[in-house]
Protein backbone atom coordinates (compact mmCIF):
# COMPACT_ATOMS: atom_id res chain seq x y z
CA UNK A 1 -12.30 -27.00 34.49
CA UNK A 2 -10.92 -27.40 30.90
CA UNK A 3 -7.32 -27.39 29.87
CA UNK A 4 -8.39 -24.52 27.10
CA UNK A 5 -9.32 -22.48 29.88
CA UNK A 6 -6.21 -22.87 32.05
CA UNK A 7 -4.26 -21.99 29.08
CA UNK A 8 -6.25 -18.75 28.38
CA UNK A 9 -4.33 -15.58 29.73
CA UNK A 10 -7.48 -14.40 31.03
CA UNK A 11 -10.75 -16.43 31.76
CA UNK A 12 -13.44 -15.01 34.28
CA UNK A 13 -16.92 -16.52 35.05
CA UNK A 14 -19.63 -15.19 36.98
CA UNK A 15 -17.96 -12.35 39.22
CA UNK A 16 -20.09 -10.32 41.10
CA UNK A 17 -19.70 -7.96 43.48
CA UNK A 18 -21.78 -5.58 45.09
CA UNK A 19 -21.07 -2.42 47.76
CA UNK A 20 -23.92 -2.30 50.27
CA UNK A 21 -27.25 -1.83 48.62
CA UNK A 22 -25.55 -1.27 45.23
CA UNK A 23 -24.51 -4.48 43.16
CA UNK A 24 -21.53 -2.76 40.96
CA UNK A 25 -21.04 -5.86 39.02
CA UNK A 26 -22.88 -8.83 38.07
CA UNK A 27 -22.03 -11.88 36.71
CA UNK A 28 -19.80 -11.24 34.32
CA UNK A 29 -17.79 -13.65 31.87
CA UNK A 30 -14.99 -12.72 30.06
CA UNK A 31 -12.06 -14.52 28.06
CA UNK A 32 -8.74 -12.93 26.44
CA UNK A 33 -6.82 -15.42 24.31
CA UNK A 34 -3.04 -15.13 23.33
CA UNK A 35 -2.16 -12.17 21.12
CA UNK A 36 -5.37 -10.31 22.54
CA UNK A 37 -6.35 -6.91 23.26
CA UNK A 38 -9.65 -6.52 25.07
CA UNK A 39 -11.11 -3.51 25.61
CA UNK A 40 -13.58 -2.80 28.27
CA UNK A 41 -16.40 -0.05 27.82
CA UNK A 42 -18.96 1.16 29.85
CA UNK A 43 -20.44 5.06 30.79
CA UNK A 44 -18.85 6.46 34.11
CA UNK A 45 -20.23 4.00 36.84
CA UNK A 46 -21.12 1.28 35.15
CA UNK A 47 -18.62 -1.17 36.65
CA UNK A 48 -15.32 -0.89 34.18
CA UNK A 49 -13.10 -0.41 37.09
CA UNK A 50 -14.61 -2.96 39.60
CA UNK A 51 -14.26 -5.53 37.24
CA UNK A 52 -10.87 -4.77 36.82
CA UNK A 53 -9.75 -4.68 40.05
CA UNK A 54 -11.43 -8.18 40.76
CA UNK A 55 -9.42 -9.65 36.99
CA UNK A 56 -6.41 -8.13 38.76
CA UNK A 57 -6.77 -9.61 41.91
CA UNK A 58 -6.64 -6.54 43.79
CA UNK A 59 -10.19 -7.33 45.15
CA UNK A 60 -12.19 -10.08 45.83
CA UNK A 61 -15.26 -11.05 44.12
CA UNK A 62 -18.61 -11.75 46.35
CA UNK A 63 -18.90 -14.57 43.55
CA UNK A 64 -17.11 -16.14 40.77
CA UNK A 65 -13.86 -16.38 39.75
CA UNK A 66 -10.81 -14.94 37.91
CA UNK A 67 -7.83 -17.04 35.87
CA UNK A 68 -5.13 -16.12 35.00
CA UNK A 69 -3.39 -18.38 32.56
CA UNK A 70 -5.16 -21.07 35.08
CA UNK A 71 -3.63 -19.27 38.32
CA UNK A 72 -6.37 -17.39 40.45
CA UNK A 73 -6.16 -13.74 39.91
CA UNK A 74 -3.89 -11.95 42.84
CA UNK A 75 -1.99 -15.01 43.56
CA UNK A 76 1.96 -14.41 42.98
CA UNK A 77 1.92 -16.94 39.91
CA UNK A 78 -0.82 -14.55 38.56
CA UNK A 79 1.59 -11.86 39.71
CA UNK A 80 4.59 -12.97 37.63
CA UNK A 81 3.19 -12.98 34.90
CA UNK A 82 1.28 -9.51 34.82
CA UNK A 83 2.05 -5.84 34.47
CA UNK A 84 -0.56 -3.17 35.13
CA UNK A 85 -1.27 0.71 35.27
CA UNK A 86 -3.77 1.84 37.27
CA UNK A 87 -5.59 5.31 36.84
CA UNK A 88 -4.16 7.23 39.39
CA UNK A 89 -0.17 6.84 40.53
CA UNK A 90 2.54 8.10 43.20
CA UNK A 91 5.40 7.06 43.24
CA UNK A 92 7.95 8.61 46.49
CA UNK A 93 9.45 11.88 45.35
CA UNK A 94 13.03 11.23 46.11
CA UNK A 95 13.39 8.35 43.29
CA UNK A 96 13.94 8.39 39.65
CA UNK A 97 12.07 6.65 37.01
CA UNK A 98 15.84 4.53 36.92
CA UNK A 99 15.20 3.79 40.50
CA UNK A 100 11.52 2.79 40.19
CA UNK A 101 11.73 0.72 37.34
CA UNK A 102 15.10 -1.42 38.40
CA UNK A 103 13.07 -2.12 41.84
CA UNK A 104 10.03 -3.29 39.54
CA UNK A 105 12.13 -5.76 37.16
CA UNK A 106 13.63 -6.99 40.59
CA UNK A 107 9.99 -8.55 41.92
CA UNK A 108 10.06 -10.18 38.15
CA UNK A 109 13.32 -11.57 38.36
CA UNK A 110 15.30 -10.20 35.34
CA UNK A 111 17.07 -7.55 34.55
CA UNK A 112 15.10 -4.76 32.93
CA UNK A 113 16.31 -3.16 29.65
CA UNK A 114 16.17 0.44 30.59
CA UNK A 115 16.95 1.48 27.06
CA UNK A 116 14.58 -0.31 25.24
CA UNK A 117 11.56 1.26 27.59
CA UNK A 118 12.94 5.03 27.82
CA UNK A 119 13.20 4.98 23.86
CA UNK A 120 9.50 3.32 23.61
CA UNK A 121 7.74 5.70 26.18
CA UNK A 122 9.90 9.11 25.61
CA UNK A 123 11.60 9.08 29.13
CA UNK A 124 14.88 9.97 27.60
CA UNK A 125 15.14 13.21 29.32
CA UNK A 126 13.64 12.21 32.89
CA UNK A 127 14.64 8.53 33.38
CA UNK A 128 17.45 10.14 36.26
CA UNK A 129 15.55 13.04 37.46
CA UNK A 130 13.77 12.59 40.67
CA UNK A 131 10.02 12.43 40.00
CA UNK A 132 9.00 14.63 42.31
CA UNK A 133 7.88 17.92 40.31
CA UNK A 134 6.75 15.63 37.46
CA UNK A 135 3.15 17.01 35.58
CA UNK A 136 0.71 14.34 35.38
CA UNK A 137 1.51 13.55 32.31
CA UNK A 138 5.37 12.54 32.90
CA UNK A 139 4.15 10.22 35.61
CA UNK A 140 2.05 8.70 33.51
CA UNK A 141 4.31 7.40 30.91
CA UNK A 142 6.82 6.41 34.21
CA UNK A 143 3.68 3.98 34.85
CA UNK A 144 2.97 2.90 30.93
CA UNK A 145 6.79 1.47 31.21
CA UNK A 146 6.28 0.57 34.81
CA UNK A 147 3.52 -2.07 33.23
CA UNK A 148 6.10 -3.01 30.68
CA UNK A 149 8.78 -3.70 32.60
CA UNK A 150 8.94 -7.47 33.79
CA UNK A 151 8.21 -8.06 30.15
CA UNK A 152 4.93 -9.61 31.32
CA UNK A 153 2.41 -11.99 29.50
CA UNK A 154 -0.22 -10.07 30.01
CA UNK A 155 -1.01 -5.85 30.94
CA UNK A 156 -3.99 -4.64 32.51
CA UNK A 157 -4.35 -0.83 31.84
CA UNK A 158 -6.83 1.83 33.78
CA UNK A 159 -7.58 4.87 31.23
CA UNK A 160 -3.50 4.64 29.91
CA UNK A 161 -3.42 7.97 27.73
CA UNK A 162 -4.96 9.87 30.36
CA UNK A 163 -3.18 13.06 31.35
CA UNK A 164 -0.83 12.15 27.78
CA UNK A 165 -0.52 14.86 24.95
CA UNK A 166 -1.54 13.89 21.46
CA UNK A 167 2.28 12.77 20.52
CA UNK A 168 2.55 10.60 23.46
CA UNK A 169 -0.87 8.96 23.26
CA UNK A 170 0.00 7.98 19.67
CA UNK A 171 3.18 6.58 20.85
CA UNK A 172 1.83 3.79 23.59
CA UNK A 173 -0.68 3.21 20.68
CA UNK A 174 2.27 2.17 18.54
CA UNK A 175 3.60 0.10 22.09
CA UNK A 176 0.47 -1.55 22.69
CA UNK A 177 0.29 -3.13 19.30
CA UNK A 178 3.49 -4.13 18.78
CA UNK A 179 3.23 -5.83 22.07
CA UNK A 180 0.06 -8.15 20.96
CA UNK A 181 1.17 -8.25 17.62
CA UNK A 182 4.28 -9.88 19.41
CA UNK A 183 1.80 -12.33 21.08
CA UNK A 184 1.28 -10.07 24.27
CA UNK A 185 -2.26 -9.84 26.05
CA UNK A 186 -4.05 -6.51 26.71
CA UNK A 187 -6.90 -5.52 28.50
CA UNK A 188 -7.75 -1.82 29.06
CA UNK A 189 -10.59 0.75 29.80
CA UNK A 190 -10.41 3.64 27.46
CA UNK A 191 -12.98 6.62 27.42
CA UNK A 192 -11.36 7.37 23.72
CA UNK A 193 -13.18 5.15 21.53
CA UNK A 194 -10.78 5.09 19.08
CA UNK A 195 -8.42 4.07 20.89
CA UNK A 196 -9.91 1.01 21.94
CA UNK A 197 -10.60 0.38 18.42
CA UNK A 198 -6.83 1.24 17.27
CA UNK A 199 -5.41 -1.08 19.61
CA UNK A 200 -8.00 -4.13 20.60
CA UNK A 201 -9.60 -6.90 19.17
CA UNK A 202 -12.38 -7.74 21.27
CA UNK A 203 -14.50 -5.53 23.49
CA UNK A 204 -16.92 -5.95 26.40
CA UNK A 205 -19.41 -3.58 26.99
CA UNK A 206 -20.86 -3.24 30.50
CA UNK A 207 -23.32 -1.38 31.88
CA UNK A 208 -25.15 -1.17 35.21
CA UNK A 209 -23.02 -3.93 36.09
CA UNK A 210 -23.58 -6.60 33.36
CA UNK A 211 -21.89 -7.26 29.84
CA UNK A 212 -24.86 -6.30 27.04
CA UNK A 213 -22.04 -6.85 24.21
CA UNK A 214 -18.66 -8.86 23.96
CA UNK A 215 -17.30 -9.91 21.26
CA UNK A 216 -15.03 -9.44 18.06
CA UNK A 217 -15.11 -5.85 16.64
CA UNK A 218 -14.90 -7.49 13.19
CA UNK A 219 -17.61 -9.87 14.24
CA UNK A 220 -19.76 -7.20 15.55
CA UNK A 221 -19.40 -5.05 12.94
CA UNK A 222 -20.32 -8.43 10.27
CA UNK A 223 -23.80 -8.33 12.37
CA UNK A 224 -25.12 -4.78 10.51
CA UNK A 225 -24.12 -3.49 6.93
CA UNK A 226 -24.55 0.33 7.91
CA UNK A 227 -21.51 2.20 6.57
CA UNK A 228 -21.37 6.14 6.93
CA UNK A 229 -21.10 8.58 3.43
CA UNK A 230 -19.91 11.76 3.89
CA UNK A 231 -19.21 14.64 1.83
CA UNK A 232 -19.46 18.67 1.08
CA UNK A 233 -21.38 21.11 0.06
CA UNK A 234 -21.13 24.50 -0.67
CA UNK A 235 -22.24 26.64 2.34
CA UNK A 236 -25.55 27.79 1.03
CA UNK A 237 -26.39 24.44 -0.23
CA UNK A 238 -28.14 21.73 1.61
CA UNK A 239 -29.10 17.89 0.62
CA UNK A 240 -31.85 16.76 -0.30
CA UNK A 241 -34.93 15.78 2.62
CA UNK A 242 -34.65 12.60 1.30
CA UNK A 243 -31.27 11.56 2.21
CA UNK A 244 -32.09 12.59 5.83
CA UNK A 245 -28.35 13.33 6.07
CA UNK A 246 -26.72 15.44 9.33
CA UNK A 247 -24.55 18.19 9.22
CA UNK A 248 -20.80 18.74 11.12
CA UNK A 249 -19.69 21.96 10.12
CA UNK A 250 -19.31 21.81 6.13
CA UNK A 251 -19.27 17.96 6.16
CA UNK A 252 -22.61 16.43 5.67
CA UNK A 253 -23.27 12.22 6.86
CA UNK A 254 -25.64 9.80 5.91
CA UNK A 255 -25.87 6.32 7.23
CA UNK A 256 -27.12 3.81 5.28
CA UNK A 257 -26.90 0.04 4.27
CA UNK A 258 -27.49 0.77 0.20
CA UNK A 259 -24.42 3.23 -0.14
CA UNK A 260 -24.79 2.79 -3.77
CA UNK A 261 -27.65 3.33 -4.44
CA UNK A 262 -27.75 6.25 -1.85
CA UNK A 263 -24.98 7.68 -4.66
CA UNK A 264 -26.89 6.93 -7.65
CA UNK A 265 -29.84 9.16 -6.51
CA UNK A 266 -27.44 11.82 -5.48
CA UNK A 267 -25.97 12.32 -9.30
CA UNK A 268 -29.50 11.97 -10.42
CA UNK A 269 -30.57 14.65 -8.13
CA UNK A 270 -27.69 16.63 -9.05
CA UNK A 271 -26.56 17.13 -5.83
CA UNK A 272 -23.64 19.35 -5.73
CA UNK A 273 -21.58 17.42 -4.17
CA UNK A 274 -17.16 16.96 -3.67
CA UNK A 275 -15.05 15.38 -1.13
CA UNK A 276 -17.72 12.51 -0.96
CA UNK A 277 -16.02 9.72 1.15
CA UNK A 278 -17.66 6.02 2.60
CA UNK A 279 -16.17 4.31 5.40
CA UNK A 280 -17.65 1.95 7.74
CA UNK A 281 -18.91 3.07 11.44
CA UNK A 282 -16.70 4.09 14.03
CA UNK A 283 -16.47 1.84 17.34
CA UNK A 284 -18.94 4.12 19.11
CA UNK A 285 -21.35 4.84 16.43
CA UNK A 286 -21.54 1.00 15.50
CA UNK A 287 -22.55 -0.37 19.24
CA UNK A 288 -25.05 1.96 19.31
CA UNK A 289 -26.27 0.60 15.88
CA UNK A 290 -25.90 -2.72 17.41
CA UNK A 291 -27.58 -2.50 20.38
CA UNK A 292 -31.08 -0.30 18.57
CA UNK A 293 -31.07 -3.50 16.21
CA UNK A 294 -31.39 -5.93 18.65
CA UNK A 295 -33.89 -3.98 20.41
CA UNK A 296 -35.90 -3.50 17.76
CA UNK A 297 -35.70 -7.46 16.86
């Protein structure tokens, strides 16, 4: 086993693991370097949350084998070093968020700075209530600092933002990438797309149990040239058949790799045309471009 990969924050190989006749997860190899975000994707069922349990040691692979920064995943030097939120939480009624999070920083060690993580995750006005009585969404940002607290090396975070209004969903968006940005490692599964996109790097996509794409976003996106062009028309008008664009309410979309040219046409055709913007794919849209082009090769 290589130095490089006792270093990494995260290095798995070949876990499997399968429930009775089903095999959840299957072989899969992943690796998160310093200053990382990965984010893992998959439909409901395809094996996100298996595989996360077995990176976080919280259950044991049938085969293979989880690192973290070169100690095996669940041990307590993996422990030291790693926060974590899981999707659901409960925490006993009779404690504060105060309470819960000076226990925490106590398995770490240090002291935590109580400040710092009620400013960054808007606990200002329930850090001494008792937690019983708290909506969903209150206990979920308790957990978001909980993760936070032993100022780990590395955070593993189930679905974060769910249960989170818009305000506080952009706020642990604003957390999670000052954290890497400070040299912090990430991984998370996200059902919002852009979210994953917003905050990570790299992504692994699984499904039916296996990764069918990993990689850098920027390097996956290098591997097609498709860029979306979007624009209005008036509400009787409608483009041309050529431009085989599709309609979302008065904003019309056309993919294509020739945006240019695409344009050119459209002034020839004197398309009636205003608002006309070009950006490149979203996360979602440009896997599934991905994936149809290597099928297709």
């Amino acid at each position: 086993m290589s130095d490089q990969r006792n270093a990494l924050p995260l290095s798995a190989r070949g876990l499997s693991k399968r429930f009775g006749s089903v095999q959840a997860v299957s072989h899969i190899d992943l690796e998160v370097a310093r200053g990382d975000a990965l984010g893992l994707l998959g439909p409901n069922g395809a094996g996100k949350s298996t595989t996360l349990s077995m990176l976080m040691g919280l259950r044991r692979p049938d085969a293979g084998e989880a690192l973290l920064f070169g100690h095996a995943a669940g041990s307590p030097q993996a422990r030291m070093l790693t926060g974590a939120t899981p999707q659901s939480t409960g925490f006993p009624d009779q404690l504060s968020p105060r309470e819960i999070l000076t226990y925490t920083a106590a398995r770490y060690g240090g002291r935590p700075r109580i400040d710092d993580l009620v400013a960054r995750f808007g606990l200002e006005k329930l850090i001494d209530r008792r937690v019983a009585g708290f909506s969903g969404g209150e206990m979920r940002r308790v957990a978001l600092a909980l993760a936070f607290v032993g100022e780990p090396k590395l955070v593993f975070l189930d679905e974060p933002t769910t249960g989170l209004d818009t305000a506080a969903q952009e706020g642990f968006r604003a957390v999670a990438r000052d954290y890497v940005e400070g040299g912090g490692t990430l991984v998370l599964t996200s059902h919002h797309w852009e979210e994953i996109e917003e905050i990570c790097g790299t992504i692994a996509l699984i499904d039916q149990g296996e990764t069918v794409l990993t990689g850098r976003i920027e390097d996956i996106r290098a591997r097609t040239s498709i860029n979306r062009l979007s624009f209005a028309l008036a509400e009787s008008a409608v483009p041309p058949e050529w431009m085989q664009a599709t309609h979302d309410g008065q904003r019309w979309h056309v993919e294509t790799a020739d945006s240019d040219g695409v344009l050119r046409r459209m002034v020839s055709d004197s398309v009636p045309f205003t608002g006309l913007t070009l950006e490149p794919l979203k996360l979602k849209d440009l896997i599934d471009r991905v994936r149809q082009e290597e099928i297709l090769q």
